[in-house]
Protein backbone atom coordinates (compact mmCIF):
# COMPACT_ATOMS: atom_id res chain seq x y z
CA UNK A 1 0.00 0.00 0.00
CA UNK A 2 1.78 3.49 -0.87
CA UNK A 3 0.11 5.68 1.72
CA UNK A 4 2.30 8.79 -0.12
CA UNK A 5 -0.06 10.58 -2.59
CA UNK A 6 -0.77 13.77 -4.34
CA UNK A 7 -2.94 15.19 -1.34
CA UNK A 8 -0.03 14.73 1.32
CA UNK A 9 1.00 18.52 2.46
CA UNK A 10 4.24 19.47 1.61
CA UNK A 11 5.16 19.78 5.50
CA UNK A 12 4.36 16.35 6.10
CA UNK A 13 7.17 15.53 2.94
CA UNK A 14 9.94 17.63 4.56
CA UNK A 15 12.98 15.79 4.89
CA UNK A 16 14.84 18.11 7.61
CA UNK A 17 13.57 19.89 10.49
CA UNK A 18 15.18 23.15 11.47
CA UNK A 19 16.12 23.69 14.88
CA UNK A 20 16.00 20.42 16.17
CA UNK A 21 19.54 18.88 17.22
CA UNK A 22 21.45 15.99 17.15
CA UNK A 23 22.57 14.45 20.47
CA UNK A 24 25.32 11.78 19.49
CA UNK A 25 27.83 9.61 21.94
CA UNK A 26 29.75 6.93 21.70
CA UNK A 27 27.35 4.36 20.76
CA UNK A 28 23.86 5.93 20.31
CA UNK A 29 22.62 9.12 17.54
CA UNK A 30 19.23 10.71 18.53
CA UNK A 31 18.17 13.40 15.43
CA UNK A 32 14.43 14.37 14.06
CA UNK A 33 12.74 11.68 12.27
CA UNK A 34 13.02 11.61 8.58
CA UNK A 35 10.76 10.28 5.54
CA UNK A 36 13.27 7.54 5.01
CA UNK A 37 12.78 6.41 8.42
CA UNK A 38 9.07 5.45 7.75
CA UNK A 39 9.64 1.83 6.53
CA UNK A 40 11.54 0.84 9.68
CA UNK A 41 9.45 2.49 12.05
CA UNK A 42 6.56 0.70 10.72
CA UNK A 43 8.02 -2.63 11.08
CA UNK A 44 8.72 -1.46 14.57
CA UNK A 45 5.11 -0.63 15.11
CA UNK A 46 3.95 -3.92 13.42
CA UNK A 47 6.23 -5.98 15.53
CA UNK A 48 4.38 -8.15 17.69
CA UNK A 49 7.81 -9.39 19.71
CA UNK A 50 8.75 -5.06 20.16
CA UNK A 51 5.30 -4.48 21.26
CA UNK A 52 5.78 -6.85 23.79
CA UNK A 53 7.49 -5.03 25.69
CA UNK A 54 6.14 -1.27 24.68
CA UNK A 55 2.30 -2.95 25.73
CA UNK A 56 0.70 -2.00 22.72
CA UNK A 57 -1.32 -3.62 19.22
CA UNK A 58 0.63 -4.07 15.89
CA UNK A 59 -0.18 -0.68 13.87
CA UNK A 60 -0.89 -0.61 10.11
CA UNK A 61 1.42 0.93 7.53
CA UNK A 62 -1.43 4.02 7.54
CA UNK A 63 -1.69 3.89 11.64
CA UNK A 64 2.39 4.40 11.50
CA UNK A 65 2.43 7.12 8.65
CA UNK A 66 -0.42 9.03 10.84
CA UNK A 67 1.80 9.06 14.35
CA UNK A 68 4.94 9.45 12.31
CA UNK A 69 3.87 12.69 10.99
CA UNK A 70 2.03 13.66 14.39
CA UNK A 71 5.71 13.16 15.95
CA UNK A 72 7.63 14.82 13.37
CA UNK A 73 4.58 18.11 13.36
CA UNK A 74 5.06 18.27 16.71
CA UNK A 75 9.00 18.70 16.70
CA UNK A 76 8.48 21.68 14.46
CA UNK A 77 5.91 23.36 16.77
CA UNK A 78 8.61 22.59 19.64
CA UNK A 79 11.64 23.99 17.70
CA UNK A 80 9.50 27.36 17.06
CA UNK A 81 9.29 27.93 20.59
């Protein structure tokens, strides 16, 4: 199912968020999400043996898409404060 399509704002397509920065260390890198994260995060959210432990139902490709872009709207409206 491609759950990109012609009515998908622009915002929602944005690679890089402004403001937002890395943390890195030795052995661990913590930036924004990205659109190329999407297919990993939703086999993370589909993961029945993950979920296990995060006490939550498998998501759909569209359920993942939907919180993806929640998380990544809300780091913008953080990094304008």
């Amino acid at each position: 199912m491609d759950i990109y399509g012609p009515t998908t704002p622009p915002e929602i397509l944005q690679i890089a968020l402004v403001g937002i920065p890395i943390l890195e260390t030795e052995h661990l890198r913590l930036r924004s999400f990205r659109r190329s994260d999407f297919d990993d995060y939703a086999a993370l959210r589909a993961d029945p043996e993950v979920l296990r432990y995060l006490g939550d139902e498998p998501w759909d490709r569209a359920r993942s898409w939907r919180h993806l872009a929640f998380l990544r709207s809300e780091e913008r409206r953080v990094g304008k404060e």
